[in-house]
N, C-alpha and C. Protein backbone atom coordinates (compact mmCIF):
# COMPACT_ATOMS: atom_id res chain seq x y z
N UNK A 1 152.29 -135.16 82.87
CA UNK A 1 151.27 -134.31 82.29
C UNK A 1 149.91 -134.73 82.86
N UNK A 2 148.94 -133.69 83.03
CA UNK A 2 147.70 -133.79 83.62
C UNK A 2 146.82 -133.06 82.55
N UNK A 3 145.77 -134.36 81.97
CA UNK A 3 145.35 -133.75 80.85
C UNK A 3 143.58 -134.26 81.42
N UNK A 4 143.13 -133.96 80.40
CA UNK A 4 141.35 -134.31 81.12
C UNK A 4 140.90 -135.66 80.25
N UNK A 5 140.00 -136.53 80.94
CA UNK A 5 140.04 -138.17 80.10
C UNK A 5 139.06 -137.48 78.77
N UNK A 6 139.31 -138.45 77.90
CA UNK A 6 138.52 -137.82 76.60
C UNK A 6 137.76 -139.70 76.51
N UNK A 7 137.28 -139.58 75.47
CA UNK A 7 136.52 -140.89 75.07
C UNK A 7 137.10 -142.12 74.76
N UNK A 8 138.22 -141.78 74.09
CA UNK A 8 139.60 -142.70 74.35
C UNK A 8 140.32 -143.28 75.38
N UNK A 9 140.25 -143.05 75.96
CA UNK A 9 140.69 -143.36 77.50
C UNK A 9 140.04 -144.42 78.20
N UNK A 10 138.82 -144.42 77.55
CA UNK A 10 138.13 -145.36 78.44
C UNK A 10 138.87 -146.59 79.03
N UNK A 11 139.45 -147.62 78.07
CA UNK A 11 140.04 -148.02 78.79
C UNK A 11 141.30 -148.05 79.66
N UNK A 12 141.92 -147.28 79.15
CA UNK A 12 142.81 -147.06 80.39
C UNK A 12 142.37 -146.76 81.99
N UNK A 13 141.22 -145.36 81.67
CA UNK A 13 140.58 -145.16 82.96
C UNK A 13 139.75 -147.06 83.88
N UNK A 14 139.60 -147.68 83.16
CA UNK A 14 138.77 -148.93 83.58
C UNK A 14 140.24 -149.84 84.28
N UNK A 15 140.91 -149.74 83.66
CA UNK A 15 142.14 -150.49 84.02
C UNK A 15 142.86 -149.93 85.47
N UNK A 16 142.77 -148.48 85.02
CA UNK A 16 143.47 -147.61 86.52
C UNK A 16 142.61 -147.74 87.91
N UNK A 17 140.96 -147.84 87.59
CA UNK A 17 139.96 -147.78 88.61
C UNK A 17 140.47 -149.20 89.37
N UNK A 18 140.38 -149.92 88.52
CA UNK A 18 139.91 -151.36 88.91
C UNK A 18 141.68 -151.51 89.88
N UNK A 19 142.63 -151.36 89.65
CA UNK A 19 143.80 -151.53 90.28
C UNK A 19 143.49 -150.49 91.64
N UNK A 20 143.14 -149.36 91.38
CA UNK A 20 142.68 -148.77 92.62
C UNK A 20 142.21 -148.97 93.45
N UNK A 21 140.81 -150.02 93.00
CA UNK A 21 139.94 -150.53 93.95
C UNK A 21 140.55 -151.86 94.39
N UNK A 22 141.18 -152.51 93.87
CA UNK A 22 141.92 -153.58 94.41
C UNK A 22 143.12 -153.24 95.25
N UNK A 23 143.84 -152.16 95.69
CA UNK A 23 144.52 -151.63 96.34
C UNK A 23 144.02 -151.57 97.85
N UNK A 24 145.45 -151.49 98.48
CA UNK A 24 144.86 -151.07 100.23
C UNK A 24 144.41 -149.33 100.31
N UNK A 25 144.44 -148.68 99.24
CA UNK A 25 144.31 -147.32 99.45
C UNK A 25 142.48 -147.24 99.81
N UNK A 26 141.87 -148.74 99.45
CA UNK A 26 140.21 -148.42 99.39
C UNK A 26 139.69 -149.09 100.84
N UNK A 27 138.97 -149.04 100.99
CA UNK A 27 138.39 -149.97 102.00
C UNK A 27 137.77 -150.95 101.64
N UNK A 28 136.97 -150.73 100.51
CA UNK A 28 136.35 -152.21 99.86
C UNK A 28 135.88 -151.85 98.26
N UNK A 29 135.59 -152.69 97.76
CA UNK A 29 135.46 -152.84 96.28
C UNK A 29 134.25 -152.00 95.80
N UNK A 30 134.12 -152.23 94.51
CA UNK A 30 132.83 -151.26 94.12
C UNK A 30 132.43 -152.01 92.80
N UNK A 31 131.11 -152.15 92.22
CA UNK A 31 130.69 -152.61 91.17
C UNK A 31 131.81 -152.27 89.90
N UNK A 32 132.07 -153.12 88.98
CA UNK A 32 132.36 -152.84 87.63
C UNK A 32 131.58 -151.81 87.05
N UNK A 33 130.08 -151.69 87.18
CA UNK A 33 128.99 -151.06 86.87
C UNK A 33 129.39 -149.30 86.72
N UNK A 34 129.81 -149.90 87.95
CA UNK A 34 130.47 -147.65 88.75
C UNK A 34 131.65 -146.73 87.78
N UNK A 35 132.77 -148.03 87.50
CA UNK A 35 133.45 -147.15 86.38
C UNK A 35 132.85 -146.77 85.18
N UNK A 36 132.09 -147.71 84.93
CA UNK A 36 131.50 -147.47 83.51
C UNK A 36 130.44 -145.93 83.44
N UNK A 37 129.74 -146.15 84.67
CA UNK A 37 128.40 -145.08 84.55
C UNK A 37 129.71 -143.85 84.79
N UNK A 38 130.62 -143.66 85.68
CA UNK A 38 131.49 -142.57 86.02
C UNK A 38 131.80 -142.25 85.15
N UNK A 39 132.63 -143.14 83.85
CA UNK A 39 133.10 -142.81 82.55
C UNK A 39 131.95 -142.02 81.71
N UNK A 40 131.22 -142.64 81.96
CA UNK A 40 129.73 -141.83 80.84
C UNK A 40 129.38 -141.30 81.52
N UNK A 41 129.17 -140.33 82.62
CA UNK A 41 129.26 -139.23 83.06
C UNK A 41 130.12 -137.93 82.97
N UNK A 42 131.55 -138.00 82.78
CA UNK A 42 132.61 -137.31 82.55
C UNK A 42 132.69 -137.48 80.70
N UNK A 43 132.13 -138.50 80.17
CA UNK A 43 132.57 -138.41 78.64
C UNK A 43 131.31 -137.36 78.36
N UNK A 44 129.96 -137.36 79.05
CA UNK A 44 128.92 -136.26 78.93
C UNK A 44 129.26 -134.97 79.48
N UNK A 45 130.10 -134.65 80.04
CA UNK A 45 130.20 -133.09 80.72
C UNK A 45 129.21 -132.73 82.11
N UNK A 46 129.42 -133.83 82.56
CA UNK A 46 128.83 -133.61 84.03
C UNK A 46 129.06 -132.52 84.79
N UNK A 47 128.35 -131.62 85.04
CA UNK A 47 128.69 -130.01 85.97
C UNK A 47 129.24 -130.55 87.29
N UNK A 48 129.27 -132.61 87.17
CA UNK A 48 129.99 -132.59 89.12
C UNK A 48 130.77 -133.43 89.02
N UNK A 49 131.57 -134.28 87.79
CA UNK A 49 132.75 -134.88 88.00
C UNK A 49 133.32 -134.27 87.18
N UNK A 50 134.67 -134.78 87.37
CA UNK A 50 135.53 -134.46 86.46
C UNK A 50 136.98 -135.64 86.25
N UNK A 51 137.34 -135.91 85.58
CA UNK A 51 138.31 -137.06 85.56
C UNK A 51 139.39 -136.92 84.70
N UNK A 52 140.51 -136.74 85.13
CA UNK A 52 141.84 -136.82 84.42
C UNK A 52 142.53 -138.22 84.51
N UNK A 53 143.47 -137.97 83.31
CA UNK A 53 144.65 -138.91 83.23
C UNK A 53 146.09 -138.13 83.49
N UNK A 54 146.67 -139.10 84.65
CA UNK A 54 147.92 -137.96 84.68
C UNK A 54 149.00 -139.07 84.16
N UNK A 55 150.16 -138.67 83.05
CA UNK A 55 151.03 -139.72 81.93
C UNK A 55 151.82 -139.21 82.59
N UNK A 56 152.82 -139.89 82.23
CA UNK A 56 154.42 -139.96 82.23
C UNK A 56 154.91 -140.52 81.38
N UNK A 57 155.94 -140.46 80.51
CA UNK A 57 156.72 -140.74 79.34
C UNK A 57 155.70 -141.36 78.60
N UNK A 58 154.50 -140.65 77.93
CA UNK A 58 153.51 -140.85 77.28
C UNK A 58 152.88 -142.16 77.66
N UNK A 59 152.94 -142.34 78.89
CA UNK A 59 152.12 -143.70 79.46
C UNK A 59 151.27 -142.99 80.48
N UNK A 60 150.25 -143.87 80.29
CA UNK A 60 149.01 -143.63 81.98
C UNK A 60 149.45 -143.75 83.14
N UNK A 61 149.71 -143.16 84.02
CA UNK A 61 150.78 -143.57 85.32
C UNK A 61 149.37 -143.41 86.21
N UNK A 62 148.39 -142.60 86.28
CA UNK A 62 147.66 -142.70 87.28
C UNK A 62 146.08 -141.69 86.43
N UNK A 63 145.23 -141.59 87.35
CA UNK A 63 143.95 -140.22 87.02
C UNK A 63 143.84 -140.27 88.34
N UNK A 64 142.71 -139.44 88.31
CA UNK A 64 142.17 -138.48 89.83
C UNK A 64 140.48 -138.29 88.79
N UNK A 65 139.95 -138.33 89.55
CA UNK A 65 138.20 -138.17 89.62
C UNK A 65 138.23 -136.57 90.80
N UNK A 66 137.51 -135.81 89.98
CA UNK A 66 137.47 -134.58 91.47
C UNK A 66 135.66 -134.78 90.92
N UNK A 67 135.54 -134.37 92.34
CA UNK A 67 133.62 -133.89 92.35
C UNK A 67 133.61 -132.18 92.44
N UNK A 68 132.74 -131.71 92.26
CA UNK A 68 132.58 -130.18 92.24
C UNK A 68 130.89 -129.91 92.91
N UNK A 69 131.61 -128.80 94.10
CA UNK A 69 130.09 -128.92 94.70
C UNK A 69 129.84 -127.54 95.62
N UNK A 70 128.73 -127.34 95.92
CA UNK A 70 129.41 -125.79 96.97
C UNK A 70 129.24 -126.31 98.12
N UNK A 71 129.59 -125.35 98.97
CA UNK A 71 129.57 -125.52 100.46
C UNK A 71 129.19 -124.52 101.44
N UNK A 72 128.22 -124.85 101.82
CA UNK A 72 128.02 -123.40 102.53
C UNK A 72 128.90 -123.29 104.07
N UNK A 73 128.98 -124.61 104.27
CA UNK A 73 130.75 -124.35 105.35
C UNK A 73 131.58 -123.40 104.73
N UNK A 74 131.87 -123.32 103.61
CA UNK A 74 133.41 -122.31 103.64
C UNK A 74 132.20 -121.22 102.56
N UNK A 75 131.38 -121.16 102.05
CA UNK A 75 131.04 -120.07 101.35
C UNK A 75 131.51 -120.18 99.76
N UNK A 76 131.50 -121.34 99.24
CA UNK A 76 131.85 -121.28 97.75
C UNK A 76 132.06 -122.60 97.42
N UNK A 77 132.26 -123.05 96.40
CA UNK A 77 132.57 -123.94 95.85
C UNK A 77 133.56 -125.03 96.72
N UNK A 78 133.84 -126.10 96.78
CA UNK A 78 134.68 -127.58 97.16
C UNK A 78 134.69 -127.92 95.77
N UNK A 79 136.15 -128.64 95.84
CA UNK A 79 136.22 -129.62 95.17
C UNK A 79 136.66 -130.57 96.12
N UNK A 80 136.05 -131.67 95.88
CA UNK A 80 136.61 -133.24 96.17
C UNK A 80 137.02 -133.79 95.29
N UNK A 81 138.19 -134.02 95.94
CA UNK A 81 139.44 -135.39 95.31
C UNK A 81 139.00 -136.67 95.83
N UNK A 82 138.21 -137.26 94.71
CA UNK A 82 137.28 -137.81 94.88
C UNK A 82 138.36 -139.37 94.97
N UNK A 83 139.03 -139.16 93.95
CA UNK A 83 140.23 -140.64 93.63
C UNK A 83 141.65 -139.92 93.37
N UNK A 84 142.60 -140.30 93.13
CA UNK A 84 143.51 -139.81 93.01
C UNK A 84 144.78 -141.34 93.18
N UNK A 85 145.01 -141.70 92.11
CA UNK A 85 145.74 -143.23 92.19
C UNK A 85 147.03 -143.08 90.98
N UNK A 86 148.12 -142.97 91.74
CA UNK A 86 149.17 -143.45 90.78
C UNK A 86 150.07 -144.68 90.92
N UNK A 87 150.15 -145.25 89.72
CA UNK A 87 150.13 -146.66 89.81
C UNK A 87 151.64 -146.71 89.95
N UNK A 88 152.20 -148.44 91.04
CA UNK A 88 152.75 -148.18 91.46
C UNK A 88 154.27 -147.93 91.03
N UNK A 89 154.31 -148.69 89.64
CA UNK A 89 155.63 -148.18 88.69
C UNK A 89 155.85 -147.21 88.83
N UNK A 90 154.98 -145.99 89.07
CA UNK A 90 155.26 -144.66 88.71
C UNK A 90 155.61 -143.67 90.10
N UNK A 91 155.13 -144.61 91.56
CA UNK A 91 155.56 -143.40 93.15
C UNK A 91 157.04 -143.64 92.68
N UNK A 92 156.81 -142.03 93.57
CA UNK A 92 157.99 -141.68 94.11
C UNK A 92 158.96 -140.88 93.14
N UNK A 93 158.22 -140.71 91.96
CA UNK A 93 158.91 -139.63 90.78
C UNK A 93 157.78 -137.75 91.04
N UNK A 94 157.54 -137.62 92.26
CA UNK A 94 156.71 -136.45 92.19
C UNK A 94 155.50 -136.51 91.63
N UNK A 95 154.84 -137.34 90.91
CA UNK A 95 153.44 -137.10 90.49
C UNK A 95 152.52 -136.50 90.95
N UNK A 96 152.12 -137.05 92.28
CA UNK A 96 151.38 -136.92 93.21
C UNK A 96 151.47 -135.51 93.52
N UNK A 97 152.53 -134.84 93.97
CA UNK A 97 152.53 -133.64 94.41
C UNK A 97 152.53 -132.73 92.98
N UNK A 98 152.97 -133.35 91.61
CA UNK A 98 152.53 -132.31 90.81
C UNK A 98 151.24 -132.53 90.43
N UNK A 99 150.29 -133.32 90.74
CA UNK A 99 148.72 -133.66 90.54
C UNK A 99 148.25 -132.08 91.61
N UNK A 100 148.49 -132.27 92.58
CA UNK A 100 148.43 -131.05 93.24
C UNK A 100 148.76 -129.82 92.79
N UNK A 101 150.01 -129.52 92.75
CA UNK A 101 149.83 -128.56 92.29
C UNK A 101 149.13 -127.87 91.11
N UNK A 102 149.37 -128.92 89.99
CA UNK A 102 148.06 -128.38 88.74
C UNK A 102 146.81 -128.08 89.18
N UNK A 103 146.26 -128.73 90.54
CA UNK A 103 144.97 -128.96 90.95
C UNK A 103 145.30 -127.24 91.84
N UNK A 104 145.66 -127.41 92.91
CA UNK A 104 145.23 -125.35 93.02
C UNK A 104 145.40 -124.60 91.71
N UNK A 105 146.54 -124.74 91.13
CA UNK A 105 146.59 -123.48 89.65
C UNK A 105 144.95 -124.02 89.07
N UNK A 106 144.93 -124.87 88.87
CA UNK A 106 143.29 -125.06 87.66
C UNK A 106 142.33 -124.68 88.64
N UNK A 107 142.40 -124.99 89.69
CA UNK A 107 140.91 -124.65 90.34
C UNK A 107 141.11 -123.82 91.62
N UNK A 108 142.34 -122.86 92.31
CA UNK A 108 143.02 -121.87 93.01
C UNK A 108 141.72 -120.79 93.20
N UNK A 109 141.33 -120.49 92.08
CA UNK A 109 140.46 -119.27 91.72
C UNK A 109 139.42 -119.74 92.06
N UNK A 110 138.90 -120.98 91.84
CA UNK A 110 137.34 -120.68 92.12
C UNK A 110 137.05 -121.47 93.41
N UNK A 111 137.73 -122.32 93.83
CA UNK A 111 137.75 -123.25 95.11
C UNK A 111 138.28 -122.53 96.20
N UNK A 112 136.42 -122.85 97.33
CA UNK A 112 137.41 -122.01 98.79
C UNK A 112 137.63 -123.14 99.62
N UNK A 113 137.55 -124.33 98.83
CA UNK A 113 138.13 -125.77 99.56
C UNK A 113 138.35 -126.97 99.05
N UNK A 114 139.69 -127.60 99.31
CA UNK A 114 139.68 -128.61 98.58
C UNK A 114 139.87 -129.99 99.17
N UNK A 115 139.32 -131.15 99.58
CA UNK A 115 138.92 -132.11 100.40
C UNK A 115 138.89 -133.03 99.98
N UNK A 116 139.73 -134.36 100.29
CA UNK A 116 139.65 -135.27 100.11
C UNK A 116 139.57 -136.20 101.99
N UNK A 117 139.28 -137.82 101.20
CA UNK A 117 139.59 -138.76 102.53
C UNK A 117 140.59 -139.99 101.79
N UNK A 118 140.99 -140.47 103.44
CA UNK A 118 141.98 -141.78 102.89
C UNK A 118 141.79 -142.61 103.74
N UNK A 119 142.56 -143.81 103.75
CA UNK A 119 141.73 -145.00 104.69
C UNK A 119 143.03 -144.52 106.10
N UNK A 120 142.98 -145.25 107.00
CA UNK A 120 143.34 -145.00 108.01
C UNK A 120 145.28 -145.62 108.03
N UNK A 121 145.67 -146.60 107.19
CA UNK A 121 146.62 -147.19 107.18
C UNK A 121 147.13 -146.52 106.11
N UNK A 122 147.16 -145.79 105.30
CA UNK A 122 147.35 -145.11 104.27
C UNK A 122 148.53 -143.74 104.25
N UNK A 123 149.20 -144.62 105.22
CA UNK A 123 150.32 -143.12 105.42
C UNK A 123 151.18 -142.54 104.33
N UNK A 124 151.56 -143.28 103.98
CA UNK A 124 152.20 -142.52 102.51
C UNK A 124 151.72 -141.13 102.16
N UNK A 125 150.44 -141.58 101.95
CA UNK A 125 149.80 -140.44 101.27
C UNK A 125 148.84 -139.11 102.77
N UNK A 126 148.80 -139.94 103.37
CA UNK A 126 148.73 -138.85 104.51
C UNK A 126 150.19 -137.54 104.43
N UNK A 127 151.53 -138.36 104.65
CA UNK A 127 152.69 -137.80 104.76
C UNK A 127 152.44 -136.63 103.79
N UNK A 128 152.16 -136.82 102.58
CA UNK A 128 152.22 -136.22 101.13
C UNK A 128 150.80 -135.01 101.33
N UNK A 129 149.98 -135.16 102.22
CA UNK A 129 148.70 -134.59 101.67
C UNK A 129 149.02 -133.74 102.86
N UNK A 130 149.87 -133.58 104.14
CA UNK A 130 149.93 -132.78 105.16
C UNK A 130 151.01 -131.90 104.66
N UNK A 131 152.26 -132.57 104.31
CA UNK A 131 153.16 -132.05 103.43
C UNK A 131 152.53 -130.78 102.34
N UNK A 132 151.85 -130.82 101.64
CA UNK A 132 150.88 -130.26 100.83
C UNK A 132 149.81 -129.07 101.45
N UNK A 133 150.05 -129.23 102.79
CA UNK A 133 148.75 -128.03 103.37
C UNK A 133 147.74 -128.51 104.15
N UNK A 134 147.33 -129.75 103.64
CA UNK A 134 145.96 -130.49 103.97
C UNK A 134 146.00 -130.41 105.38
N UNK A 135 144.93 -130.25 105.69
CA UNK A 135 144.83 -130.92 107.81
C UNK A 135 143.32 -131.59 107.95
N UNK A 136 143.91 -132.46 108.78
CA UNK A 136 142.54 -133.17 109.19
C UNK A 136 141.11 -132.55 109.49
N UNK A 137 139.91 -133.22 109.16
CA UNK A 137 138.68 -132.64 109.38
C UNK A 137 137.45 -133.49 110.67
N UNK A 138 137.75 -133.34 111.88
CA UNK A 138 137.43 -134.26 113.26
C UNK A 138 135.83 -134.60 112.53
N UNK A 139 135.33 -134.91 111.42
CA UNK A 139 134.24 -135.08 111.28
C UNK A 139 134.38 -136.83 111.05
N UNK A 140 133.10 -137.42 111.81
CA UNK A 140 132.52 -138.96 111.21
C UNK A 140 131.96 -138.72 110.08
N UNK A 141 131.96 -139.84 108.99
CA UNK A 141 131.20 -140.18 108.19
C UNK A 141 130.26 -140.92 107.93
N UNK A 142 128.95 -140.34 107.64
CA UNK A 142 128.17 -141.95 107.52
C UNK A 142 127.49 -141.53 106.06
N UNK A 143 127.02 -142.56 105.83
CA UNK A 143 126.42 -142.89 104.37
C UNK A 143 124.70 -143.14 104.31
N UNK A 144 124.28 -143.03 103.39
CA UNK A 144 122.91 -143.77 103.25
C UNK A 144 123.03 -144.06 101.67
N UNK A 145 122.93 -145.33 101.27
CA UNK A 145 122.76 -145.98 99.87
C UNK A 145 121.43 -145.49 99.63
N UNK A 146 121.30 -145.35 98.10
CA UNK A 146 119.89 -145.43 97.04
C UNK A 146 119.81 -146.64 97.43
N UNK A 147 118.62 -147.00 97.20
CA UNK A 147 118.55 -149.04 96.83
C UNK A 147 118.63 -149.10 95.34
C-alpha cells in the first residue's frame, strides 16, 4: 500500500531516510537537519514535496519523496522522484514497480514528465526504471549550495 506520510510517521520516515542515506543508492550523506525540515515541510502541505510511506503486511517497507515543479522543456508540470527507497527485507516482492505504477495513475493526468536520477553503480534499479519506460537524459549536473 502507498499511502501519503501523515504526522505520525515521523519516525518511521527518519528511520527510512537515514538507512537510505547510508546506502550505496546515495553518493554521500546529508545533515540529520534535512529529514527533519523535509518532514515539516510535507507535514505543512508544501505545493513542492510530497512524501509517502509505501507498507507491506502493515509494516514500513520503504517511502518515496516526489518534488512537483513545471517545466517549460516538456510544457507542464514534472514530477521528481526525488527518493524512492525500499528497504532491503522487502526487494524483490514488486514494490518498486507497484510504487510506479500508483505514481502514473495518481499523477498520469497532470504530469507531462516524470524524472528521477541514480548513482552510477546502481543497476538494480536502473534495470527496473528502463523496464518501466524511463530512458536516460545526456544532461550533466551541477549544483550551487545556499551558504
Amino acid at each position: 500500500m502507498i499511502r501519503e506520510m501523515h504526522l505520525q510517521d515521523k519516525d518511521a520516515f527518519l528511520m527510512l531516510a537515514r538507512e537510505f542515506y547510508a546506502s550505496p543508492a546515495v553518493l554521500h550523506g546529508v545533515p540529520e537537519a534535512n529529514f527533519l525540515r523535509t518532514f515539516q515541510e510535507i507535514a505543512a502541505g508544501s505545493p513542492y514535496v510530497r512524501g509517502y510511506i509505501i507498507e507491506q503486511d502493515g509494516m514500513p517497507a520503504g517511502y518515496a519523496l516526489l518534488a512537483l515543479t513545471y517545466s517549460n522543456e516538456v510544457g507542464g508540470m514534472a514530477v521528481w522522484v526525488e527518493e524512492v527507497y525500499i528497504r532491503e527485507a522487502f526487494r524483490g516482492r514488486g514494490l518498486g514497480a507497484q510504487f510506479f505504477a500508483w505514481l502514473r495513475a495518481e499523477y498520469g493526468q497532470s504530469a507531462r514528465r516524470f524524472r528521477l536520477e541514480l548513482t552510477p553503480g546502481n543497476e538494480g534499479a536502473a534495470r527496473l526504471y528502463a523496464r518501466l519506460g524511463f530512458t536516460p537524459l545526456d544532461y550533466r549536473q551541477m549544483i550551487l549550495d545556499a551558504d
